[in-house]
N, C-alpha and C. Protein backbone atom coordinates (compact mmCIF):
# COMPACT_ATOMS: atom_id res chain seq x y z
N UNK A 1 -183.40 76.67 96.66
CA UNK A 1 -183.60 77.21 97.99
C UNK A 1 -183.79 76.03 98.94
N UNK A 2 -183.66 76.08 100.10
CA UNK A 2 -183.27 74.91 100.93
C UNK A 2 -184.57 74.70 101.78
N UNK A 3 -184.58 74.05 102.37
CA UNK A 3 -186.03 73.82 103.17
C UNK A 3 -186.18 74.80 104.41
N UNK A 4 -184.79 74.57 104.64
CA UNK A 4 -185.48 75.94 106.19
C UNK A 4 -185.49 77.69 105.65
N UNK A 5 -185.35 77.51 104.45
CA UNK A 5 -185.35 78.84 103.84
C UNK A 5 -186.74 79.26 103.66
N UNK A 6 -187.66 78.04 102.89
CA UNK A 6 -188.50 78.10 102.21
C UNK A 6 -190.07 78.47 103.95
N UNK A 7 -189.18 77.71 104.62
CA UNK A 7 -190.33 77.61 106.04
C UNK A 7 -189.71 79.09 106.52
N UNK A 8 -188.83 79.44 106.32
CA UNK A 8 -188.65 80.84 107.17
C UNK A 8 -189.52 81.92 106.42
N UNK A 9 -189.66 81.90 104.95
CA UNK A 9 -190.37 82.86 104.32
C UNK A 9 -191.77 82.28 104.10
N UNK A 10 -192.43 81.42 104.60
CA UNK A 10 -193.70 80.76 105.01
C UNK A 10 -194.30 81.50 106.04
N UNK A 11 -193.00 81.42 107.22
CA UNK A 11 -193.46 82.05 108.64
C UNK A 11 -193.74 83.88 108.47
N UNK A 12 -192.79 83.92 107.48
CA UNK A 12 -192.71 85.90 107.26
C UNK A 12 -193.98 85.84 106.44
N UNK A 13 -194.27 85.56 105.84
CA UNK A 13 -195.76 85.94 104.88
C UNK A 13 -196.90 85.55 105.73
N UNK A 14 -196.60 84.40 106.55
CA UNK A 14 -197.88 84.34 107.82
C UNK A 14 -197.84 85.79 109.05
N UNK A 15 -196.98 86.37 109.31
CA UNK A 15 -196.47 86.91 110.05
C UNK A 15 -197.00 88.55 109.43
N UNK A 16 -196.94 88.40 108.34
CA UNK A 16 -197.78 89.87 108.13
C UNK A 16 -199.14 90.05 107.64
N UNK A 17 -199.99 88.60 107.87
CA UNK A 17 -201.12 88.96 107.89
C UNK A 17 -201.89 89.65 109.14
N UNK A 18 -202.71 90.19 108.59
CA UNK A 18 -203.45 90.83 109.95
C UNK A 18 -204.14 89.70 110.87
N UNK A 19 -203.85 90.37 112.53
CA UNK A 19 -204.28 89.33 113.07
C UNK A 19 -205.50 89.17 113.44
N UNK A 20 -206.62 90.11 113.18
CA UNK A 20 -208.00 90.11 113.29
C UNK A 20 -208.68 89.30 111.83
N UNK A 21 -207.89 88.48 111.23
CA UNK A 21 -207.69 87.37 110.44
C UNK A 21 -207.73 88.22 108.78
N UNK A 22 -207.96 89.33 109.21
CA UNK A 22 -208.10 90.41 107.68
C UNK A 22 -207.34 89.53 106.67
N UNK A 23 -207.18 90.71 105.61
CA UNK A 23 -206.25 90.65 104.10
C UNK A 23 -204.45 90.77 104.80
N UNK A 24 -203.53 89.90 104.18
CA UNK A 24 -202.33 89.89 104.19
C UNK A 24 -201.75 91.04 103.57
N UNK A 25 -201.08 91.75 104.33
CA UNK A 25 -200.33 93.43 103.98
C UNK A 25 -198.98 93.05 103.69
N UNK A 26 -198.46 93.86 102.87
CA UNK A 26 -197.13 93.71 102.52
C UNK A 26 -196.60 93.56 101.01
N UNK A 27 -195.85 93.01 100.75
CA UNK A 27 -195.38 92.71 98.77
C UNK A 27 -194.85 91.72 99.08
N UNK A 28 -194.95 91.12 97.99
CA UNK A 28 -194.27 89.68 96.77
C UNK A 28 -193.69 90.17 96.07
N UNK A 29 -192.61 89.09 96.09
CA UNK A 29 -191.66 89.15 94.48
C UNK A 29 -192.70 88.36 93.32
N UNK A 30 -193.20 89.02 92.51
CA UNK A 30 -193.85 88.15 91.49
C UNK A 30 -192.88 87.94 90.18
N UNK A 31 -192.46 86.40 90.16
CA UNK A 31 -191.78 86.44 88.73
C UNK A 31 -192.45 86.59 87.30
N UNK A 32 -192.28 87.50 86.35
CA UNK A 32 -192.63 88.06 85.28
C UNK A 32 -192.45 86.77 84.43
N UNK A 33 -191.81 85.88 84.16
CA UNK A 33 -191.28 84.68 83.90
C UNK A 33 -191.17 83.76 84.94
N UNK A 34 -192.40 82.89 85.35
CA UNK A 34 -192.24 81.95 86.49
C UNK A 34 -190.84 81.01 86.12
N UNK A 35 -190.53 81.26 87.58
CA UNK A 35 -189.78 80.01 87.85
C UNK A 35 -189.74 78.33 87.52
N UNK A 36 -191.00 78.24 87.34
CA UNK A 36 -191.20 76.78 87.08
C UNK A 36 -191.53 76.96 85.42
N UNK A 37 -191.23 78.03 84.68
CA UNK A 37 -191.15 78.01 83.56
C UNK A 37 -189.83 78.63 83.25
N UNK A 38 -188.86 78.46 83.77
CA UNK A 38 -187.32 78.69 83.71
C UNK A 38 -187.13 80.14 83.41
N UNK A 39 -187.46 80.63 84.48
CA UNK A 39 -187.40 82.17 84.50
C UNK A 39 -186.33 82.14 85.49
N UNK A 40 -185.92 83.55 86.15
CA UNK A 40 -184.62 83.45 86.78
C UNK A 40 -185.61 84.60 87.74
N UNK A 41 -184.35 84.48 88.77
CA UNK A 41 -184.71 85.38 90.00
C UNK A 41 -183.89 86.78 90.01
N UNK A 42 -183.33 87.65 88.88
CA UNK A 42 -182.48 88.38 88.45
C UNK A 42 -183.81 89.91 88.58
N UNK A 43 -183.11 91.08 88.96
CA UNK A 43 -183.94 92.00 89.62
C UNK A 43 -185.06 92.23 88.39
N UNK A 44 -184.19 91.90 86.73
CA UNK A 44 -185.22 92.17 85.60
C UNK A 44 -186.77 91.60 84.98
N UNK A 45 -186.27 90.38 86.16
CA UNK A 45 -187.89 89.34 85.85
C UNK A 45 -188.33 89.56 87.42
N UNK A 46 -188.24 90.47 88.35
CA UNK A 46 -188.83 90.45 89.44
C UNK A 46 -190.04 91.71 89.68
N UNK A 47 -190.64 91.39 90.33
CA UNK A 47 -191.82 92.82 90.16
C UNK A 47 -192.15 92.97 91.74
N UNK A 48 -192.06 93.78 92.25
CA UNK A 48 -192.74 93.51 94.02
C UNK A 48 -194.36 94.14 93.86
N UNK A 49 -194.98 93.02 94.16
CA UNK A 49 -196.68 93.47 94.11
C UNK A 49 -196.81 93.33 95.46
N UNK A 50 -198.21 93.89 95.49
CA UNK A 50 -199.03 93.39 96.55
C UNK A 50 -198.74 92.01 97.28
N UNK A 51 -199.60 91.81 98.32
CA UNK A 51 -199.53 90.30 98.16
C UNK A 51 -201.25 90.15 97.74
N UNK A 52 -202.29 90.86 97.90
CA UNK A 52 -203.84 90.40 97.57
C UNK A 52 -203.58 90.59 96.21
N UNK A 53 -203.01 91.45 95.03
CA UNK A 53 -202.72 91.46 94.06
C UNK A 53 -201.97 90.19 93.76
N UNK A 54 -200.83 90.11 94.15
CA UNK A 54 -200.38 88.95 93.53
C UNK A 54 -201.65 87.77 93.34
N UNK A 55 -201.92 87.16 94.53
CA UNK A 55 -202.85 86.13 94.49
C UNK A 55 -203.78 86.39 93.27
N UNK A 56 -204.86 87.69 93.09
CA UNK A 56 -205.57 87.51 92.51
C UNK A 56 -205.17 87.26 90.37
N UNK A 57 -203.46 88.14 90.83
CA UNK A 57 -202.82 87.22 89.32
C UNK A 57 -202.77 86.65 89.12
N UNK A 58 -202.78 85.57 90.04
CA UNK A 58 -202.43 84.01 90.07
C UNK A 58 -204.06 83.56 89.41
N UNK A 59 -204.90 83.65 90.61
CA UNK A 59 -206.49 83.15 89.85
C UNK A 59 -206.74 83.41 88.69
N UNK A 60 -206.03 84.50 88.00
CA UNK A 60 -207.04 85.25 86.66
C UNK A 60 -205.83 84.61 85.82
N UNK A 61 -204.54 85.14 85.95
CA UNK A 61 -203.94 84.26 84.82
C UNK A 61 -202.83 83.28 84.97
N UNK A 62 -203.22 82.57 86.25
CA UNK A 62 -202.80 81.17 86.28
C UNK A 62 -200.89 81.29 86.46
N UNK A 63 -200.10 80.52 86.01
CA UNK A 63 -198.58 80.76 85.65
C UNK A 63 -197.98 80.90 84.02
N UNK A 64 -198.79 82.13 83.70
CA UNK A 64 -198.53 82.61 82.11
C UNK A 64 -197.45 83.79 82.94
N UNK A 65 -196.81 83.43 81.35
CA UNK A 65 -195.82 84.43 81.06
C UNK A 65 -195.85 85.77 81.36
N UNK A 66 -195.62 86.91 81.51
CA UNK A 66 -195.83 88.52 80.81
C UNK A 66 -196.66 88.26 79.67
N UNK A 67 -195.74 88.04 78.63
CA UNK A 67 -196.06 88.47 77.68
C UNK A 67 -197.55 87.26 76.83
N UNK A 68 -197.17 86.29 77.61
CA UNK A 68 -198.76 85.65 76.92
C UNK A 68 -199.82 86.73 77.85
N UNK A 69 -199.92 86.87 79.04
CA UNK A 69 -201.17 87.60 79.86
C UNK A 69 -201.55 88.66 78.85
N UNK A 70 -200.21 89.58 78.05
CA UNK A 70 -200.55 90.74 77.60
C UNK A 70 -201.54 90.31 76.49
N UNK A 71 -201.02 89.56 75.72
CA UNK A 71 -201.38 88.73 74.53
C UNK A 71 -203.04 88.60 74.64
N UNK A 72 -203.05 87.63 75.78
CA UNK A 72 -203.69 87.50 76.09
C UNK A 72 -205.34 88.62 76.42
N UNK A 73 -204.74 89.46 76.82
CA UNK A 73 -205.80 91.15 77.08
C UNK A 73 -205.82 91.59 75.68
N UNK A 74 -205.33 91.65 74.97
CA UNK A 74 -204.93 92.55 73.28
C UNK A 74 -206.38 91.50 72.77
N UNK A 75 -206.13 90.32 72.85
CA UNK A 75 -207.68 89.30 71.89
C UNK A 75 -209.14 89.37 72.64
N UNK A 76 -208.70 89.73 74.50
CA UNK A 76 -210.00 90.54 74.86
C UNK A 76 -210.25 91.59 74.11
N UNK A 77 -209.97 92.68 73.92
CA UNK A 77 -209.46 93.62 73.51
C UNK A 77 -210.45 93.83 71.99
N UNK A 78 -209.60 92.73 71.33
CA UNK A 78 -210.44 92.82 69.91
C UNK A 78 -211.47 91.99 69.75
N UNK A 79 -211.75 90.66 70.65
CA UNK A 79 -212.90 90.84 70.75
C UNK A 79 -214.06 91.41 70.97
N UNK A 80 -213.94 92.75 71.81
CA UNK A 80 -214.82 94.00 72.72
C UNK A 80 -214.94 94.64 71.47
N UNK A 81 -214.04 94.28 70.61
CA UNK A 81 -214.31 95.42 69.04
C UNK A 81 -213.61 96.75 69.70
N UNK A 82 -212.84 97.19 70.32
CA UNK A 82 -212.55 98.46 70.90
C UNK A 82 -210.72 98.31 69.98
């Protein structure tokens, strides 16, 4: 993606936050397979979230996979003994 691409969808995600400085409204493409882990931008690894959702995926599980996050909940999971 090119640089004035990347600043045009900078300006659109600034652009739908609320301007009484609130929570940012709207969706993300979240890749299911990050990009910087050679995932593709193909409609099957794309998910449209939130955007306060997205972020808070990001804090809790960082740039894991799908399938490690799931992995990941299943050993919560049996640790809880449930």
């Amino acid at each position: 993606m090119g640089k004035s691409k990347r600043k045009l969808k900078k300006r659109l995600n600034r652009s739908r936050q609320r301007k009484d400085g609130g929570q940012a409204q709207g969706t993300n493409r979240h890749h299911l397979t990050p990009k910087s882990r050679h995932g593709t931008s193909t409609p099957r690894n794309i998910l449209r979230i939130d955007i306060q959702k997205h972020q808070c995926w990001h804090k809790i599980f960082g740039n894991q996979t799908l399938e490690e996050t799931i992995a990941e909940l299943q050993r919560l999971k049996r640790m809880k003994g449930r």
